[in-house]
Protein backbone atom coordinates (compact mmCIF):
# COMPACT_ATOMS: atom_id res chain seq x y z
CA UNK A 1 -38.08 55.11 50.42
CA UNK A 2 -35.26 52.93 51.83
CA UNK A 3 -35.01 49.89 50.50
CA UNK A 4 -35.71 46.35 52.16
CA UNK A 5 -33.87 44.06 50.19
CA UNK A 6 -30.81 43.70 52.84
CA UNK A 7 -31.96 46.37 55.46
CA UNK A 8 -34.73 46.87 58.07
CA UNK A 9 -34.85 50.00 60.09
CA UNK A 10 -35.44 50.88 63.66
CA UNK A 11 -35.36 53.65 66.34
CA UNK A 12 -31.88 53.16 67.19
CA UNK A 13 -30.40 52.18 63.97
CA UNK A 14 -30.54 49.80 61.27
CA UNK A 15 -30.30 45.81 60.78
CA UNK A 16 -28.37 44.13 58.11
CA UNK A 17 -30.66 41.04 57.74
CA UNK A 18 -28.71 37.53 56.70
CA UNK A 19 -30.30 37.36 53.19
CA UNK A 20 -27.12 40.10 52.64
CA UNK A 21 -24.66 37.74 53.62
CA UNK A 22 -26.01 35.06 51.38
CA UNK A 23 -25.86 37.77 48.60
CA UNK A 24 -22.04 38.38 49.41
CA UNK A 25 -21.49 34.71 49.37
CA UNK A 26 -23.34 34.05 46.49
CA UNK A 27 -21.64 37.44 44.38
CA UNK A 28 -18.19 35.66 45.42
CA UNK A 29 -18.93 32.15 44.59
CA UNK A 30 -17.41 31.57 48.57
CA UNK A 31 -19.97 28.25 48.98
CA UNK A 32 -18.01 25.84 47.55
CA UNK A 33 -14.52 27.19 48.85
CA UNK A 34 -15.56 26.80 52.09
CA UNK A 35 -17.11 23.71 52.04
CA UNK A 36 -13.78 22.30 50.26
CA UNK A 37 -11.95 23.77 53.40
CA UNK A 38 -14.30 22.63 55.93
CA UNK A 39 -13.62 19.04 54.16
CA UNK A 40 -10.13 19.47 55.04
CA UNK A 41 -10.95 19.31 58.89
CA UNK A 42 -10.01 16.31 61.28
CA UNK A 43 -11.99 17.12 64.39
CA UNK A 44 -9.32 15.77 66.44
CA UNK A 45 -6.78 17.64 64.75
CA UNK A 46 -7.01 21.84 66.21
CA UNK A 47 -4.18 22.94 63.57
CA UNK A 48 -6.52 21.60 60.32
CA UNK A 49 -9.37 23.86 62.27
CA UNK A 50 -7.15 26.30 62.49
CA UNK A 51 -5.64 26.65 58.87
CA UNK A 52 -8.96 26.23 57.82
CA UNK A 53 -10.59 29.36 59.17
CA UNK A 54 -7.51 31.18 58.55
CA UNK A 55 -7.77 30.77 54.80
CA UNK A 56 -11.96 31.29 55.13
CA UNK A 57 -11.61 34.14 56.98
CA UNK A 58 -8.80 35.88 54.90
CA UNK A 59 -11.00 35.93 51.75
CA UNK A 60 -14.48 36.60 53.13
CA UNK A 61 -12.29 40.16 54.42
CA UNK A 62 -11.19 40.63 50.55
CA UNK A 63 -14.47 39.89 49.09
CA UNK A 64 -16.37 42.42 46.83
CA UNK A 65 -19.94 44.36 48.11
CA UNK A 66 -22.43 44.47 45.69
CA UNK A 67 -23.26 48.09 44.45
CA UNK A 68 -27.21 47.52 45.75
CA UNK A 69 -25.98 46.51 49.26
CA UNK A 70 -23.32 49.00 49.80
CA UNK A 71 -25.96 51.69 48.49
CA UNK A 72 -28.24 50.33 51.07
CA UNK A 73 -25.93 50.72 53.81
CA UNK A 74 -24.76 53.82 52.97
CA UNK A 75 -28.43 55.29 52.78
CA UNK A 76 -29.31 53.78 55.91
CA UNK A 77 -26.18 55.57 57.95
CA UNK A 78 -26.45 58.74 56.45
CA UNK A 79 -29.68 58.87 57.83
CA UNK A 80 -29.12 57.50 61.02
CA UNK A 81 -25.78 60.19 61.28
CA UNK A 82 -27.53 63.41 59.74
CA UNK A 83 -25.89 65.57 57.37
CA UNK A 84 -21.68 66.34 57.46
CA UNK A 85 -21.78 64.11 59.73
CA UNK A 86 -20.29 60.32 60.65
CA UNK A 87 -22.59 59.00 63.63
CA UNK A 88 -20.68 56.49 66.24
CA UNK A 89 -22.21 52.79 66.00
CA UNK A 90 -21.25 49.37 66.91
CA UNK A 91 -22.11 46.06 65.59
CA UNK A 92 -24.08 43.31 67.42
CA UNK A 93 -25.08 39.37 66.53
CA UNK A 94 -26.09 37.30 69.12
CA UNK A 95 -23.13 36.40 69.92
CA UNK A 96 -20.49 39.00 69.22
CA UNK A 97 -20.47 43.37 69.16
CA UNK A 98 -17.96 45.60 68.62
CA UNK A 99 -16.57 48.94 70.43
CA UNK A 100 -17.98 52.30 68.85
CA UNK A 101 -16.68 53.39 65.63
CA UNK A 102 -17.77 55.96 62.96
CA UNK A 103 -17.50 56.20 59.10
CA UNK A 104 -18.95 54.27 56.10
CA UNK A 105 -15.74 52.59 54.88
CA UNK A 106 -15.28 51.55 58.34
CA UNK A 107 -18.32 50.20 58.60
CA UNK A 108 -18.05 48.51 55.60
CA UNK A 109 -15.18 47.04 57.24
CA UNK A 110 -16.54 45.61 60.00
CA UNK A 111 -19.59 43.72 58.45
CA UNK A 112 -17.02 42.07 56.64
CA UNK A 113 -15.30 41.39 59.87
CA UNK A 114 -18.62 40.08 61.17
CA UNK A 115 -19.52 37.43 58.42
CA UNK A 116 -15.64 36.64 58.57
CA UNK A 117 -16.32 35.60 62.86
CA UNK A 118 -18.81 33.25 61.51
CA UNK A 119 -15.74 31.01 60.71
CA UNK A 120 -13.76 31.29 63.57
CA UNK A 121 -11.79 28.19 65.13
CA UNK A 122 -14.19 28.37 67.78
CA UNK A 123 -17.51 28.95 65.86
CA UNK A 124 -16.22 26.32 63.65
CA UNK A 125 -15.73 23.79 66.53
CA UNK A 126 -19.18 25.11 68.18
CA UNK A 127 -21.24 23.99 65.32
CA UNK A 128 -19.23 21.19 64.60
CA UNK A 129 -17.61 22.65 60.69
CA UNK A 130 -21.30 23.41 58.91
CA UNK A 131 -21.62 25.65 56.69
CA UNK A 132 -22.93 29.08 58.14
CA UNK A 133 -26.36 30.49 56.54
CA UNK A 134 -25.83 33.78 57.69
CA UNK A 135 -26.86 36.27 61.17
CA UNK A 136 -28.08 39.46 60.79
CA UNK A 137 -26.54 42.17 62.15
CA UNK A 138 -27.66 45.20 64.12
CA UNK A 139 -25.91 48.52 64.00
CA UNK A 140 -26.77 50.74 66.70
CA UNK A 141 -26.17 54.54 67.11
CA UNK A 142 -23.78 55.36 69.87
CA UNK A 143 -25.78 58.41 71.75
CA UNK A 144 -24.88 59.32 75.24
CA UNK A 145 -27.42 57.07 77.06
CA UNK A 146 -26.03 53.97 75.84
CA UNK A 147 -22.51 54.39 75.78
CA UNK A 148 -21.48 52.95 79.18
CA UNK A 149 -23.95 49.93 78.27
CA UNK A 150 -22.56 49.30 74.77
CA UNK A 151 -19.31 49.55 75.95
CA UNK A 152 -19.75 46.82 78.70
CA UNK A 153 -21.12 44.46 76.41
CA UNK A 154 -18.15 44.42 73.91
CA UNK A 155 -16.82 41.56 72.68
CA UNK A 156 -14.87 41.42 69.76
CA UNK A 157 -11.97 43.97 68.40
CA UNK A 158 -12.79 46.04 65.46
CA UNK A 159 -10.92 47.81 62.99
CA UNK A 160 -8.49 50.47 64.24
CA UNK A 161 -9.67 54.41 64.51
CA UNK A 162 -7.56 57.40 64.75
CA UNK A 163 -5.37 57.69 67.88
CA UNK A 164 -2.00 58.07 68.92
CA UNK A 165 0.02 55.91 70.96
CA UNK A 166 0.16 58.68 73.86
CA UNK A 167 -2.82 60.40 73.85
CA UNK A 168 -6.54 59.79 73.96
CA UNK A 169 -7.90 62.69 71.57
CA UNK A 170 -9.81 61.06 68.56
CA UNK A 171 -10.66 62.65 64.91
CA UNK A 172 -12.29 61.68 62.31
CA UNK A 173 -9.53 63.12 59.69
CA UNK A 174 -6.05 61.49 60.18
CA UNK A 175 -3.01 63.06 60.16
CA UNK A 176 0.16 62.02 58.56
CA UNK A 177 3.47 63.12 59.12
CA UNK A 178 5.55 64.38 56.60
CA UNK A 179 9.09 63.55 55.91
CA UNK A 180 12.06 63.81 53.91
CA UNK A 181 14.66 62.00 56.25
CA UNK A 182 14.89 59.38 58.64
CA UNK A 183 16.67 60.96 61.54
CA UNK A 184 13.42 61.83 63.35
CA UNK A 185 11.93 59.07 62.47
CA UNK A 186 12.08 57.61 66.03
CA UNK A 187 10.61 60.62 67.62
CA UNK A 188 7.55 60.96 65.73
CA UNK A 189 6.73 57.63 65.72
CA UNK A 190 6.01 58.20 69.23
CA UNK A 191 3.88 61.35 68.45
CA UNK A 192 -0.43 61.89 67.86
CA UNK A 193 0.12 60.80 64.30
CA UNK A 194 -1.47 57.81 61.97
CA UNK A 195 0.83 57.14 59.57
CA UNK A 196 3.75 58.49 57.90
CA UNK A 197 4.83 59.86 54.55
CA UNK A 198 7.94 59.77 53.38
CA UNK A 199 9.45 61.70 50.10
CA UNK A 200 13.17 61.11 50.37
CA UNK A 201 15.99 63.49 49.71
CA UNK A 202 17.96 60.95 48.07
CA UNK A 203 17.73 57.07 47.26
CA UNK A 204 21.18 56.24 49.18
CA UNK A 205 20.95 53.14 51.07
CA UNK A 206 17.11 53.84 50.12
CA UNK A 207 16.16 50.20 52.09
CA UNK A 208 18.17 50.97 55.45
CA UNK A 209 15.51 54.30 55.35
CA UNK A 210 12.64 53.02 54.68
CA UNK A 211 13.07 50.26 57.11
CA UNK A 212 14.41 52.83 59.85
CA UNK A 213 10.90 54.68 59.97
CA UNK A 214 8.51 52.20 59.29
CA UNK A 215 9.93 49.76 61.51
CA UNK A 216 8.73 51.55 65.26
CA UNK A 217 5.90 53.28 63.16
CA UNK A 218 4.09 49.59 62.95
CA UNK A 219 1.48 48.95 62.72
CA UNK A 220 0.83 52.43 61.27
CA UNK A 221 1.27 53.08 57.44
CA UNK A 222 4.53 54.55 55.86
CA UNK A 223 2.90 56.18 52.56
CA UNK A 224 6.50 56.26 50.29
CA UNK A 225 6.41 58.64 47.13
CA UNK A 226 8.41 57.34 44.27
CA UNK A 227 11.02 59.18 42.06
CA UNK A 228 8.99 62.62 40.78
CA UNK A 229 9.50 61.37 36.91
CA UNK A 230 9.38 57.76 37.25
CA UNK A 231 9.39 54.51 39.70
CA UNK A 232 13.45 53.39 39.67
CA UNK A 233 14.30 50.20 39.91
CA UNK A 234 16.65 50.90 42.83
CA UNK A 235 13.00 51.86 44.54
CA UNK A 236 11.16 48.57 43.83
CA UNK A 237 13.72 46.34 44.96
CA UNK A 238 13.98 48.69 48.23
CA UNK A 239 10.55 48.36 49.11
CA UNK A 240 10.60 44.52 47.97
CA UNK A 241 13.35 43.83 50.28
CA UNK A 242 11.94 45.79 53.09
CA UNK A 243 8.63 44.26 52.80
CA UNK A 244 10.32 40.53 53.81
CA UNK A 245 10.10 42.27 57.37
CA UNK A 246 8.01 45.02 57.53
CA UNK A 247 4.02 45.08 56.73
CA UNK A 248 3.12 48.46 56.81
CA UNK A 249 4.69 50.21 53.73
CA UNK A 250 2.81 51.69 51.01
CA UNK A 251 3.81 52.93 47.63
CA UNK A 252 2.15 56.24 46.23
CA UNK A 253 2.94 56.70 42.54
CA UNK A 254 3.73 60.22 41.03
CA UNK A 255 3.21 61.86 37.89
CA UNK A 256 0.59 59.36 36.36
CA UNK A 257 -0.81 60.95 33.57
CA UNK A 258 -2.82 58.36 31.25
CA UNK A 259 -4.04 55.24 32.05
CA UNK A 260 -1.28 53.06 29.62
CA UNK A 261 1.53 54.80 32.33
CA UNK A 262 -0.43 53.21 34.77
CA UNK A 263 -0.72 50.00 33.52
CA UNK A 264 3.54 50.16 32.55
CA UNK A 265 4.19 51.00 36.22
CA UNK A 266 1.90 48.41 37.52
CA UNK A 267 3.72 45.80 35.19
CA UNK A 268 7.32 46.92 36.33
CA UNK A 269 5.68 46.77 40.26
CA UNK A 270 4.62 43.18 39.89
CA UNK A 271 7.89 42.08 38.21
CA UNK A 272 9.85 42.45 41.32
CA UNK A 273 7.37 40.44 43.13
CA UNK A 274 4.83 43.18 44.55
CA UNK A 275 1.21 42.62 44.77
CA UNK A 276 -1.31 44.92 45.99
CA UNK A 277 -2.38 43.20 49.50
CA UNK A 278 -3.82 44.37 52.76
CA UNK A 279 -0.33 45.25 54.07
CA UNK A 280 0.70 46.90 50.53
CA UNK A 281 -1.51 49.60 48.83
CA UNK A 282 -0.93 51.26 46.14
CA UNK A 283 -1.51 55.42 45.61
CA UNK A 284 -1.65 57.64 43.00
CA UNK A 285 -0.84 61.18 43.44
CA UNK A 286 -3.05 63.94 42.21
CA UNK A 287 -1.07 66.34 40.59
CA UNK A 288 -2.58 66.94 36.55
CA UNK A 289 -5.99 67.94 35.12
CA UNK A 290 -6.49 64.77 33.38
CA UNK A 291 -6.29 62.62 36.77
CA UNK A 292 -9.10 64.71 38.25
CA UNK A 293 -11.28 64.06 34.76
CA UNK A 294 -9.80 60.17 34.89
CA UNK A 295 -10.21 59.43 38.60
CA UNK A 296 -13.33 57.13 38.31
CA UNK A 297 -10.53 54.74 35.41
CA UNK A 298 -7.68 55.23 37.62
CA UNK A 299 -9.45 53.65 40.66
CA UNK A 300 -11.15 50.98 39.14
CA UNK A 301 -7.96 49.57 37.25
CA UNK A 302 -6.65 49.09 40.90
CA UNK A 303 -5.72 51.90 42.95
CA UNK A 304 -5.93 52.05 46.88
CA UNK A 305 -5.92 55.42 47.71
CA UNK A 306 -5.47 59.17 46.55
CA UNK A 307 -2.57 61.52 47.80
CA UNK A 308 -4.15 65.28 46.30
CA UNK A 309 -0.91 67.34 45.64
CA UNK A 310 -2.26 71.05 45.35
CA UNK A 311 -0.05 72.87 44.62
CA UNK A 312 1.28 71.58 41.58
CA UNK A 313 -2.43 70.75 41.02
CA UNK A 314 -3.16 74.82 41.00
CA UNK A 315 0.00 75.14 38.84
CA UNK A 316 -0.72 72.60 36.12
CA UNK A 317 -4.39 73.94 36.07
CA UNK A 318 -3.53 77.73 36.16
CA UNK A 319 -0.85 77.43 34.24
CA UNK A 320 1.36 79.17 36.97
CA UNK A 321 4.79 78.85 38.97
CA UNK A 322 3.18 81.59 41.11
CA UNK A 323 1.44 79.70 44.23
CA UNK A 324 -0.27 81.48 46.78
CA UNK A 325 -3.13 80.80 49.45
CA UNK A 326 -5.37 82.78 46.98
CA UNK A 327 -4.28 80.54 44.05
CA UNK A 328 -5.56 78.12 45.78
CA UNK A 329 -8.54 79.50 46.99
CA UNK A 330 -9.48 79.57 42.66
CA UNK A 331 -12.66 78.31 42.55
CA UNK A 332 -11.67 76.16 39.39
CA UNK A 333 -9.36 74.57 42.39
CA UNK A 334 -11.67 74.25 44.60
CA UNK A 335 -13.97 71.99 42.62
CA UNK A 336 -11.24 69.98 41.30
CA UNK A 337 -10.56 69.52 44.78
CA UNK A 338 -13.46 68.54 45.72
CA UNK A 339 -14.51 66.65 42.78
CA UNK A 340 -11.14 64.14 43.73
CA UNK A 341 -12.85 63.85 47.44
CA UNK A 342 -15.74 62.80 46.81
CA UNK A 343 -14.85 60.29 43.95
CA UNK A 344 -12.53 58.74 45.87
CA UNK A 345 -15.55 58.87 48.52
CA UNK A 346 -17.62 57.07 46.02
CA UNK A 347 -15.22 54.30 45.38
CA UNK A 348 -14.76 53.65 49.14
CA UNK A 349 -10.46 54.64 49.13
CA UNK A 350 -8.92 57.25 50.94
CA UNK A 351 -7.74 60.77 50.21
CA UNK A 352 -4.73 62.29 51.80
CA UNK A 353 -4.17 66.03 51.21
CA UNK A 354 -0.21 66.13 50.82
CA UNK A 355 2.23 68.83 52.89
CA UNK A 356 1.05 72.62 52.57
CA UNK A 357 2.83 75.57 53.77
CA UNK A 358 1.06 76.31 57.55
CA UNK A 359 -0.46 79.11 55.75
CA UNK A 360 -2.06 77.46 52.79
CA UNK A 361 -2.77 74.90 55.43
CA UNK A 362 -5.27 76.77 57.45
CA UNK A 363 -7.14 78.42 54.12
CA UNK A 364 -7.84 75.36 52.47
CA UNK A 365 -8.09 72.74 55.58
CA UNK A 366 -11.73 73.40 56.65
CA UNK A 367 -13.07 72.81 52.96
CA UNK A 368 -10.88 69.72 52.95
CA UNK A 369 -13.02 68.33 55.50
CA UNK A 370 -16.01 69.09 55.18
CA UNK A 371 -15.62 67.62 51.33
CA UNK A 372 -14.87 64.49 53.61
CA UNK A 373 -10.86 63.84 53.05
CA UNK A 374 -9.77 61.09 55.60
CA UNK A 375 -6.14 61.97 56.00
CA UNK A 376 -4.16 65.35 56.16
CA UNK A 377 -0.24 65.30 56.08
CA UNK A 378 1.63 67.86 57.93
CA UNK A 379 5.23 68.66 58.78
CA UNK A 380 6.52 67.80 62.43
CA UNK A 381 6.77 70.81 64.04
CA UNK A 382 2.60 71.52 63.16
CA UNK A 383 1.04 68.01 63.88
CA UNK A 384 -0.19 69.40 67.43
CA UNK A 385 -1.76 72.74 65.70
CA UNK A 386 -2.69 70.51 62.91
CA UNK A 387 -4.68 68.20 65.19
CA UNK A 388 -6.54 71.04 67.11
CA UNK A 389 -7.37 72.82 64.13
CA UNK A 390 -8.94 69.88 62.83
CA UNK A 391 -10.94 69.20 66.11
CA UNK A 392 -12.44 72.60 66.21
CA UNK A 393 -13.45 72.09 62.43
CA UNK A 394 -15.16 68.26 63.19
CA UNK A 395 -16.66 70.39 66.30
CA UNK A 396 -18.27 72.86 64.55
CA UNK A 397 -19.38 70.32 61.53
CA UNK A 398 -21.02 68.30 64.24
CA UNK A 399 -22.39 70.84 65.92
CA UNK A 400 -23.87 72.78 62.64
């Protein structure tokens, strides 16, 4: 039986009833932050409204789900969406709804970005700076009869979803585009992809590169992957000086083994003045048996997403320079594989299955996503074959 703590089901979907935002408020200890902002206030001052729900706003977004609520959630959307399968919803109050979307870390999102609305400048100056005690929300299954009338009644933006900035063709899985210089950089920011990842050649005016792609990629990510052995130096202060500009570049750490190499890296990461924000996430790659057997330690000591490398997964496993499609096709592999996805799944972060040969590519792609990865990274001359290959795939997982 679903629970009815935070949740109330109906025909069309599911309600997230206001006694869950008191629980997120009360989990966070947010009630007396806010109040000491909304004391800051001068009604006939705007800005001091302003500044106010900037700062309330900002850390409702960062605040943590407790495990009961997100289970709840996540039960009551798998249901609603059926099995292998992410149904399209939007979000309603009263007052506010948002355009269709689809996944559970998205929707996560976005009841986050709900309660956060309740603190508005203008909510704040409608009910005159009180302290909210909550809305419940209703999500609502997108179906073909209610499209056009969901979509008319939208409101508010939402988090972003797969597209490109020329084309209209959505999936689930995003793609990322794989480089190793910034010459093209230019040209495929322009292309169907979502983000960018970027293993230079060499660490030569390493800042004047980075800043070259990620700067007409914006907003989209630029995923960078450290030094194979070890984060240089010459790296961090790169990426600290590029971030003064830019706020779309991520880091993605290689060749963490054990947790106290973590921990160093981290240490040598915050020295030169880099926290893990919205606009900078850290990655681990997934390269060595005892990541895929430490992925639940890795993740909770603070790490944003998962980059699976398999091939020199399959060759530290199998003990083997020797990789073919078939070597990857092992089932001891394959559930490694899959046992990353769907960890990272649990702990709400993303997986990105790094650059395959187009052969190994098409073997392995279709168990990819059904395991539920959220990003595949390609090379530039396959990101259109990519992209249909994984629309027929989400077709036929839809479709059963």
């Amino acid at each position: 039986m679903l629970p009815k703590k935070f949740i109330t089901t109906n025909p069309h979907g599911f309600t997230i009833t206001a006694a869950a935002y008191r629980e997120f408020m009360e989990k966070n200890d947010f009630s007396n932050k806010i109040t000491h902002l909304l004391g800051t206030i001068n009604d006939n001052d705007k800005k001091t409204i302003t500044r106010a729900s900037k700062h309330i706003t900002a850390f409702i977004k960062k605040g943590l789900m407790s495990k009961e609520f997100v289970g709840e959630v996540f039960q009551a959307y798998t249901l609603l969406s059926g099995i292998l399968q992410d149904a399209k919803v939007t979000l309603r109050t009263p007052t506010i709804s948002t355009k269709p979307f689809q996944g559970e870390a998205t929707l996560l999102l976005e009841i986050k970005t709900m309660w956060a609305s309740l603190f508005s400048t203008e909510s704040l100056l409608a009910r005159k700076n009180s302290l909210e005690e909550g809305v419940a929300i209703e999500v609502q299954k997108v179906t073909k009869n209610n499209k056009e009338k969901l979509s008319a009644i939208y409101t508010e933006p939402s988090a972003p979803i797969s597209a490109s900035p020329t084309s209209t063709k959505l999936t689930a899985t995003k793609i990322f585009a794989y480089l190793d210089h910034c010459e093209l950089a230019d040209d495929i920011a322009k292309r169907q992809v979502d983000g960018i990842y970027f293993a230079p050649q060499h660490l030569e005016n390493l800042t004047q590169q980075i800043e070259k792609i990620a700067a007409p990629l914006s907003p989209r990510p630029l995923l960078y992957r450290a030094s194979v052995e070890e984060l240089k130096a010459i790296e961090l202060r790169a990426i600290a000086l590029s971030r003064k500009t830019l706020k779309n570049l991520w880091l993605l750490l290689p060749s963490v083994r054990t947790m106290p190499e973590l921990l160093e890296i981290k240490k040598h990461i915050a020295a030169e003045g880099l926290y893990r924000s919205p606009s900078f996430k850290i990655w681990m790659d997934i390269a060595f048996p005892s990541q895929v057997v430490m992925l639940d330690t890795f993740i909770e000591a603070g790490i944003d997403g998962i980059a699976i490398d398999l091939q020199k997964l399959a060759m530290h496993m199998l003990g083997t320079d020797a990789i073919t499609p078939q070597t990857i096709l092992d089932p001891s592999i394959l559930w490694a594989v899959e046992k990353v996805i769907k960890t990272a799944h649990k702990h709400h972060i993303p997986s990105l299955s790094l650059y395959q040969s187009a052969l190994t590519q098409r073997e392995i792609l279709a168990r990819l996503i059904t395991w539920g990865v959220t990003n595949i990274s390609t090379d530039q001359e396959a990101i259109d074959s990519t992209r249909r290959q994984i629309v027929e795939i989400e077709r036929k997982l839809v479709n059963g």
